[in-house]
N, C-alpha and C. Protein backbone atom coordinates (compact mmCIF):
# COMPACT_ATOMS: atom_id res chain seq x y z
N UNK A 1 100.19 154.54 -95.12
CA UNK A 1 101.56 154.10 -95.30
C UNK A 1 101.59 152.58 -95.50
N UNK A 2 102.59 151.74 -96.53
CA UNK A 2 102.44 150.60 -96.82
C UNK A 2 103.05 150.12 -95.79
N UNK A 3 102.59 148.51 -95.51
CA UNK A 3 103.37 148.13 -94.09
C UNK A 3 102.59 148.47 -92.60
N UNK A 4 102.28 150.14 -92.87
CA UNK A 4 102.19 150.41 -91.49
C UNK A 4 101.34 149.74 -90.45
N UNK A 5 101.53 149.25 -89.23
CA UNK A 5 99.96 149.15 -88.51
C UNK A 5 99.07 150.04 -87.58
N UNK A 6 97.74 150.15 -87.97
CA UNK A 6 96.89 151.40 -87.42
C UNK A 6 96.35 150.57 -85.88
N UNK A 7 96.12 151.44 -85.31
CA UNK A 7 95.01 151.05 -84.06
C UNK A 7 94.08 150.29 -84.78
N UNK A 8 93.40 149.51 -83.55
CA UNK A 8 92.23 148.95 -83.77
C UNK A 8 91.21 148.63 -82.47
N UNK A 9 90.11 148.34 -82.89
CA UNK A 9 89.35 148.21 -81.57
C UNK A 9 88.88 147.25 -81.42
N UNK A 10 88.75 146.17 -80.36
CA UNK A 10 88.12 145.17 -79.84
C UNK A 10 87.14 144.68 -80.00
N UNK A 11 86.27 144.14 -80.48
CA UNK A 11 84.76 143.84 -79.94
C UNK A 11 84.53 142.77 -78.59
N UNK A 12 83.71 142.69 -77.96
CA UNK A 12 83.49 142.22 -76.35
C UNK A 12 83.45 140.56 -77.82
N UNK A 13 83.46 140.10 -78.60
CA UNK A 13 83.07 138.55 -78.34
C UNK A 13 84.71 138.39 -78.95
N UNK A 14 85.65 139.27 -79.51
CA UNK A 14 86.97 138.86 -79.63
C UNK A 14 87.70 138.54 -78.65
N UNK A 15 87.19 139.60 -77.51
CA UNK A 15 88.26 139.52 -75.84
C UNK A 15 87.27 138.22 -75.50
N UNK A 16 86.31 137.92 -75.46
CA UNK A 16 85.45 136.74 -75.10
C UNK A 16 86.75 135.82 -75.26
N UNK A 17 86.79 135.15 -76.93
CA UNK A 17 87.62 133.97 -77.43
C UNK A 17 88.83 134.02 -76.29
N UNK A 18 89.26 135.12 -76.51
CA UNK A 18 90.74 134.94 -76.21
C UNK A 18 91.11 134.41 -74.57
N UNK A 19 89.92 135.06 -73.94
CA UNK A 19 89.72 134.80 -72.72
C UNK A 19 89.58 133.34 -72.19
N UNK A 20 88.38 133.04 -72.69
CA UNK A 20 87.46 131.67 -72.33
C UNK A 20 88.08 130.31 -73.55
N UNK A 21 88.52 130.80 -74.59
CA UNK A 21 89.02 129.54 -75.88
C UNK A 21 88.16 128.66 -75.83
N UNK A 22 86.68 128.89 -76.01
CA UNK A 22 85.44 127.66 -76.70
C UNK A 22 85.47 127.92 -77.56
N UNK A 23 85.87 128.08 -78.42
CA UNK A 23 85.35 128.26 -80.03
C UNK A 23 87.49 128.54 -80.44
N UNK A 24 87.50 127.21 -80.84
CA UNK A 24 89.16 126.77 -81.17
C UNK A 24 89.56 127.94 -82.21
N UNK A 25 88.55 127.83 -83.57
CA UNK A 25 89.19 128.62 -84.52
C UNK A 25 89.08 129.79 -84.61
N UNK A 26 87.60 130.68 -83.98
CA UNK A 26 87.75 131.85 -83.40
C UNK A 26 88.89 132.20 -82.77
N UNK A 27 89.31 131.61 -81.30
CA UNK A 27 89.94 131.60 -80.55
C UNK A 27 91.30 131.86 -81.19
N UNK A 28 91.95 130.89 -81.96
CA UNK A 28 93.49 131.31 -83.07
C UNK A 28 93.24 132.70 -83.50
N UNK A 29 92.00 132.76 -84.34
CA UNK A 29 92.11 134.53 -85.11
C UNK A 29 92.33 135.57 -84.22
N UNK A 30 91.20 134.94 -83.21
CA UNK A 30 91.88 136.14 -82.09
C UNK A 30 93.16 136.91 -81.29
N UNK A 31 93.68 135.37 -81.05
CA UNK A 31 94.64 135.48 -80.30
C UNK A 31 96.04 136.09 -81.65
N UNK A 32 95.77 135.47 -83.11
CA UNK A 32 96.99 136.12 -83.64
C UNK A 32 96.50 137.82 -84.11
N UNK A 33 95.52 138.61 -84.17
CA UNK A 33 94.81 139.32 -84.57
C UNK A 33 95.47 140.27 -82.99
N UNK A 34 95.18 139.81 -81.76
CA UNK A 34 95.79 140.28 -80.91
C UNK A 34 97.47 140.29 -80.48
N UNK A 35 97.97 139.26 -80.56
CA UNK A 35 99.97 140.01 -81.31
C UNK A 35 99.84 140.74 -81.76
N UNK A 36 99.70 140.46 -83.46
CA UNK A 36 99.53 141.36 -84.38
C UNK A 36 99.58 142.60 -84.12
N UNK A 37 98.65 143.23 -83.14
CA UNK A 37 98.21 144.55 -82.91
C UNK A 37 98.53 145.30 -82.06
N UNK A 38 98.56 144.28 -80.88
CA UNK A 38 99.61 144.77 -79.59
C UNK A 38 101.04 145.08 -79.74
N UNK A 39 101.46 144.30 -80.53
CA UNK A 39 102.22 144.87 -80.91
C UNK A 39 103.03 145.78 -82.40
N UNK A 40 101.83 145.96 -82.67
CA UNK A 40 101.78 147.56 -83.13
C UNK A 40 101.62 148.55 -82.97
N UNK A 41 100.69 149.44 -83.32
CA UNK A 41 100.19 150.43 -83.12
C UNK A 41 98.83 150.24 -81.45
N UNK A 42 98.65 149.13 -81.02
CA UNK A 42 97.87 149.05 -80.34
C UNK A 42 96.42 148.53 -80.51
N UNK A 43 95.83 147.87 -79.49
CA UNK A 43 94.13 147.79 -79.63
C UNK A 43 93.36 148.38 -78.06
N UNK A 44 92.10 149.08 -78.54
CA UNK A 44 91.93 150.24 -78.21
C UNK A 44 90.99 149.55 -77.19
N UNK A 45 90.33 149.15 -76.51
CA UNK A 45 89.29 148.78 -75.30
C UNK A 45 88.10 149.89 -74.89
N UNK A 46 87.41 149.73 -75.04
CA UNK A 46 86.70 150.54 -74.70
C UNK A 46 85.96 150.39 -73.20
N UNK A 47 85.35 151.41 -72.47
CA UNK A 47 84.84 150.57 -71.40
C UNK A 47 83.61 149.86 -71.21
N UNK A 48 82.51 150.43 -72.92
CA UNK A 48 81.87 149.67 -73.04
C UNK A 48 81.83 147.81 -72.79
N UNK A 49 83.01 147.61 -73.79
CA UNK A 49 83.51 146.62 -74.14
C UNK A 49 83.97 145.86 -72.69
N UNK A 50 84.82 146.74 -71.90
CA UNK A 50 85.29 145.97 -70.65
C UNK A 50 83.89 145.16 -69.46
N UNK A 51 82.93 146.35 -69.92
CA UNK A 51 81.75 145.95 -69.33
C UNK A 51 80.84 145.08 -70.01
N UNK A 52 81.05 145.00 -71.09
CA UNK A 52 80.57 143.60 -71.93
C UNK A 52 80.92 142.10 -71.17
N UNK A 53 82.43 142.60 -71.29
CA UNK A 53 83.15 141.57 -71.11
C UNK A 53 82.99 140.85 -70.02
N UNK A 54 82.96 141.25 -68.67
CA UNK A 54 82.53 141.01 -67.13
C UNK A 54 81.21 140.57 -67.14
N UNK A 55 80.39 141.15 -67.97
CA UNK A 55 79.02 140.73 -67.84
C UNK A 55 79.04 138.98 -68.55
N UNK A 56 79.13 139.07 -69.94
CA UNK A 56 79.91 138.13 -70.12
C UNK A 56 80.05 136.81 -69.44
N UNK A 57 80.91 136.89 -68.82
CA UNK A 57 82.06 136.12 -68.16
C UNK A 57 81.25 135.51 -67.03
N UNK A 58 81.01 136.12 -66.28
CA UNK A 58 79.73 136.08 -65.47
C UNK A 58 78.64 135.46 -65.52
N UNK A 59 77.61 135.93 -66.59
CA UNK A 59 76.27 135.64 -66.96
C UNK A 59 76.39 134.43 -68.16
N UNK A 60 76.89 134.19 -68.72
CA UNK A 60 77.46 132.88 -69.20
C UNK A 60 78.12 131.93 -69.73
N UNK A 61 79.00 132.10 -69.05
CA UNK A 61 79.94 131.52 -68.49
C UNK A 61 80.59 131.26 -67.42
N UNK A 62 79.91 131.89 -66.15
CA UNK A 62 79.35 131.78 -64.91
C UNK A 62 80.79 132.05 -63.93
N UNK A 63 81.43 132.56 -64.08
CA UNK A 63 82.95 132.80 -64.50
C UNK A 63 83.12 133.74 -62.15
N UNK A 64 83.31 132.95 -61.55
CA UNK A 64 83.00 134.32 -60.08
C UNK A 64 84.19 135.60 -60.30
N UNK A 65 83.82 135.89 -59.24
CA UNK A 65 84.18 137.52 -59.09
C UNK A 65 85.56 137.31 -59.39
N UNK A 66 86.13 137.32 -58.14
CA UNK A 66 87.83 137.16 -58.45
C UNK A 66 88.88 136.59 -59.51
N UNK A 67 87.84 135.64 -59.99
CA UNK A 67 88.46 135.00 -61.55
C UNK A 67 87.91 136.50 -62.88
N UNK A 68 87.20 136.74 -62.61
CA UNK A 68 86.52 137.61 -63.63
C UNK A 68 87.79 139.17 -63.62
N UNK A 69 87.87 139.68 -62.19
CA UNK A 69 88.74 140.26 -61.53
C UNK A 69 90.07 139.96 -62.21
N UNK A 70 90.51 139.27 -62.04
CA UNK A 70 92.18 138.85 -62.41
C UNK A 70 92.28 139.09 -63.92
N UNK A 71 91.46 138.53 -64.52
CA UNK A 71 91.28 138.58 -65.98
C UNK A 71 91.04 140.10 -66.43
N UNK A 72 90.66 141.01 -66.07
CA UNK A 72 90.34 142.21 -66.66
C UNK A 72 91.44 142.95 -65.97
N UNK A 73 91.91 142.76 -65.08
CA UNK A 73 93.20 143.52 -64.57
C UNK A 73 94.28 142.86 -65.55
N UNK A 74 94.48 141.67 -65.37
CA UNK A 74 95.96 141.35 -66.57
C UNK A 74 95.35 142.53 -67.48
N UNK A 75 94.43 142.29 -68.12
CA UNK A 75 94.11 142.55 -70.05
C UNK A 75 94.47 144.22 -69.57
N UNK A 76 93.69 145.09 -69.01
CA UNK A 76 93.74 146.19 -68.90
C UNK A 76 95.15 146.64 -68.30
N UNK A 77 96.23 145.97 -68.52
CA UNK A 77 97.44 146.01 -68.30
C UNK A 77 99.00 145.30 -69.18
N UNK A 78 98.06 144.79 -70.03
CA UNK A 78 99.08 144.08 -71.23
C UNK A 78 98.98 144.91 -72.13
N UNK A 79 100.89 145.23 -72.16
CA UNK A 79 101.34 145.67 -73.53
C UNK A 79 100.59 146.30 -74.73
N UNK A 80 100.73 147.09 -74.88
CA UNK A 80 99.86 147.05 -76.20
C UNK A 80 98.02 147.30 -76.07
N UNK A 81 97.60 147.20 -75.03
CA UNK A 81 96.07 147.16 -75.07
C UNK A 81 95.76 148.71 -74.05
N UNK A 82 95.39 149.91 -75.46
CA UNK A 82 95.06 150.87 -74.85
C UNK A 82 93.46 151.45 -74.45
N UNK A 83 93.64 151.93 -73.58
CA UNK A 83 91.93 152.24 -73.16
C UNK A 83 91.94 153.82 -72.62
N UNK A 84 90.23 153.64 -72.86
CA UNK A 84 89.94 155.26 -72.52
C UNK A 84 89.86 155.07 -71.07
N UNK A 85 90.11 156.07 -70.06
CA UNK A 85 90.71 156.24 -68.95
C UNK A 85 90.21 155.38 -68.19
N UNK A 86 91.97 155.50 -67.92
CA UNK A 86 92.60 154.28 -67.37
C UNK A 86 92.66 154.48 -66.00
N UNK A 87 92.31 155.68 -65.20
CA UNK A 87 92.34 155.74 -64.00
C UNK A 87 91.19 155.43 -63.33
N UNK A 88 90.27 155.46 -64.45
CA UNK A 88 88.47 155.32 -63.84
C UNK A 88 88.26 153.67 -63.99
N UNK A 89 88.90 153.06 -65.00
CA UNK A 89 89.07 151.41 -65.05
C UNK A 89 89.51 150.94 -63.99
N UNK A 90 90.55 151.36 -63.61
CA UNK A 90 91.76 150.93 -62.68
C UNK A 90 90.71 151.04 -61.41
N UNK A 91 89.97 152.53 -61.07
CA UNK A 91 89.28 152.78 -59.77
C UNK A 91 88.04 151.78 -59.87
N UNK A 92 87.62 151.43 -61.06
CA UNK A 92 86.51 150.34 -60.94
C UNK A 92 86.68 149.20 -60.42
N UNK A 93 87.81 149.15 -61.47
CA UNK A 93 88.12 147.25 -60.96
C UNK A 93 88.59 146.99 -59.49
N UNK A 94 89.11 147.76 -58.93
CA UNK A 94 89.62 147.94 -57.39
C UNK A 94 88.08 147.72 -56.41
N UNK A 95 87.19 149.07 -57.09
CA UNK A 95 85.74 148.29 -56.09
C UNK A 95 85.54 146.83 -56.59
N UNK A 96 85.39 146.79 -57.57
CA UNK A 96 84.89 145.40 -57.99
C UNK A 96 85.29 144.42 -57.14
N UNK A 97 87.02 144.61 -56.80
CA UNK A 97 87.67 143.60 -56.52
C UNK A 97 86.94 143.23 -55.01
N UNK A 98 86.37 144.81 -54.19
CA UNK A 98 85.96 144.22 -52.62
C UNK A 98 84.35 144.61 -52.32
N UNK A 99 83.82 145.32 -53.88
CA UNK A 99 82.73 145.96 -53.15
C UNK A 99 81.37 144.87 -53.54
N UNK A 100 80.12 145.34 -53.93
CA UNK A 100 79.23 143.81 -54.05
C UNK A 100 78.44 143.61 -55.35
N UNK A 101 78.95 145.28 -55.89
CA UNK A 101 78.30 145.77 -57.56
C UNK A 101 78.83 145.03 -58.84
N UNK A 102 78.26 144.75 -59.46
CA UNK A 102 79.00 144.33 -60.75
C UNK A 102 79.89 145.69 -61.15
N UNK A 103 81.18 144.91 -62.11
CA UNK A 103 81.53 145.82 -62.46
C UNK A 103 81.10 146.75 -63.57
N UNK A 104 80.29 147.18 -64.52
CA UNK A 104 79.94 147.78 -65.28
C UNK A 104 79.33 148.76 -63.75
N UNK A 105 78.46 149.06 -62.94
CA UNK A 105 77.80 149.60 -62.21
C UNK A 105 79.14 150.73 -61.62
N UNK A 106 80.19 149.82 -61.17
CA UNK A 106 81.35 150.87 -60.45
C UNK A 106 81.44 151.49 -61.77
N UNK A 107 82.16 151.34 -63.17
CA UNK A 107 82.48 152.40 -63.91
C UNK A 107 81.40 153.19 -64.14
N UNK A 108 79.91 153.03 -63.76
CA UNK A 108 78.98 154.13 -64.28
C UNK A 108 79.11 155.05 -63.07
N UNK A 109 79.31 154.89 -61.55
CA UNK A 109 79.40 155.53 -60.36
C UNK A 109 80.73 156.49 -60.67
N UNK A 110 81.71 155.65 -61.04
CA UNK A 110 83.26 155.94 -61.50
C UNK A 110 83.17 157.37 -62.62
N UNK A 111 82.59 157.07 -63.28
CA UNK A 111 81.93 158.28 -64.72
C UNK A 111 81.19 158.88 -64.08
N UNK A 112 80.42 159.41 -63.33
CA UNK A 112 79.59 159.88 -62.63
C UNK A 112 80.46 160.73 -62.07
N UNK A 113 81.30 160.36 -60.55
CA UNK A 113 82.51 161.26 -60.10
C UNK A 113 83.00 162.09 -61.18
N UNK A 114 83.53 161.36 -62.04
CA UNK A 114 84.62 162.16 -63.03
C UNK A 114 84.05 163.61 -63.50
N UNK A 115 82.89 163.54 -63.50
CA UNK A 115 82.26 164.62 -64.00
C UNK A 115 82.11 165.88 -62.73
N UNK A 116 81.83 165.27 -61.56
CA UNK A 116 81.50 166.16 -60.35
C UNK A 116 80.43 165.60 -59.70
N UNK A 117 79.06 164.34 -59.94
CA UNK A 117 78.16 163.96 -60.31
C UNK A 117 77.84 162.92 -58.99
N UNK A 118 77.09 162.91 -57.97
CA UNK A 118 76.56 161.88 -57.66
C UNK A 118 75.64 160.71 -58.59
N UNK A 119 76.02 160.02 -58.05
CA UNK A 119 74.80 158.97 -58.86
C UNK A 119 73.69 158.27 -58.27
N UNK A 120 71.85 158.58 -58.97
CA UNK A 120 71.04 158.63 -57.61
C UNK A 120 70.41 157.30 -58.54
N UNK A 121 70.51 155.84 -57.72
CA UNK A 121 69.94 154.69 -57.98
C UNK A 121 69.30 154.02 -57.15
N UNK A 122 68.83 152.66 -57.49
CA UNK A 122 67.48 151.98 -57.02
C UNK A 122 68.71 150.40 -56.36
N UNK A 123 69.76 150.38 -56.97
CA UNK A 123 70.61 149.55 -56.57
C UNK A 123 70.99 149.76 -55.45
N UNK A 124 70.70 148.50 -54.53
CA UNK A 124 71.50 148.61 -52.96
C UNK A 124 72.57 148.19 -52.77
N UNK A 125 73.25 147.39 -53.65
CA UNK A 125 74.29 147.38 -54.01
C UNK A 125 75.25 148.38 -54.27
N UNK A 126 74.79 149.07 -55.18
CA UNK A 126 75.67 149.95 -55.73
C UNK A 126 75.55 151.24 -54.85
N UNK A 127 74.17 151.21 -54.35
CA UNK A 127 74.00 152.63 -53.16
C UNK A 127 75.32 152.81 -52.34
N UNK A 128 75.91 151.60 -51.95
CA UNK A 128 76.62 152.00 -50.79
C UNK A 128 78.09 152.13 -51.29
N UNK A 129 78.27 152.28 -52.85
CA UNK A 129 79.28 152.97 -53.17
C UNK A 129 79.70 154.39 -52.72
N UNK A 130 81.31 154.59 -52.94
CA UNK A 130 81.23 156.22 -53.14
C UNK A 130 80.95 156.65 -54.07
N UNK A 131 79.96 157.72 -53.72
CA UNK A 131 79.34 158.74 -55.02
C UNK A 131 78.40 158.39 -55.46
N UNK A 132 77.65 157.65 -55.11
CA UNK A 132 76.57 156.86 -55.10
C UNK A 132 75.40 156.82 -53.75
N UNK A 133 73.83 157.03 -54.15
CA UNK A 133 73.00 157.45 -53.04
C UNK A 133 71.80 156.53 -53.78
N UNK A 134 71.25 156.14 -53.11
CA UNK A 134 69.91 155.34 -53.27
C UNK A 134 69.00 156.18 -52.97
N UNK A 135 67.95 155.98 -54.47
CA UNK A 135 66.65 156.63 -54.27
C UNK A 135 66.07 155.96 -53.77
């Protein structure tokens, strides 16, 4: 349809710009590329991507927990920015917020449940999640 706007999907170094703004003119495309879309038809997040993103943020850009935290809760909650389930994001970022795992680790424990699934790891960290057992 002429006019119309379709979904679209994210890549982890677009939510990067928009996030962090080092890179000025990246940073503009992004941010109008994200109006644009949000408020259209939507942009799609993946949780790959969310776990990009934290890692990211983190590893360099050295970014701590609770700042990293705040930032993926706004995004995974603005207008317009849809994701694949949103209840297993939501249950991640909540450990994240108190437990000692990175967050990519809670959504793999998180996906794990969803299925019926313990998850058997070498992480002591992540062992002492729920649903989660250390080999």
């Amino acid at each position: 349809m002429p006019g119309s706007q379709v979904v679209v999907a994210f890549d982890t170094n677009v939510l990067v710009r928009i996030l962090v703004g080092d890179d000025p003119s990246q940073t503009k495309r992004a941010e109008r590329a994200f109006l644009e879309h949000a408020e259209g038809q939507g942009i799609f997040v993946s949780m790959i991507v969310l776990a990009e993103v934290a890692w990211v943020l983190s590893a360099a850009y050295e970014w701590d927990r609770a700042t990293i935290h705040d930032r993926l809760s706004r995004l995974v909650r603005t207008r317009g920015v849809i994701l694949e389930e949103i209840e297993l994001v939501e249950g991640a970022l909540a450990q994240y917020a108190v437990g000692p795992a990175d967050f990519a680790d809670y959504l793999v424990v998180g996906k794990a449940r969803s299925v019926g699934a313990s998850l058997l790891t070498f992480d002591k960290r992540l062992g002492r999640a729920e649903g989660a057992r250390l080999l």
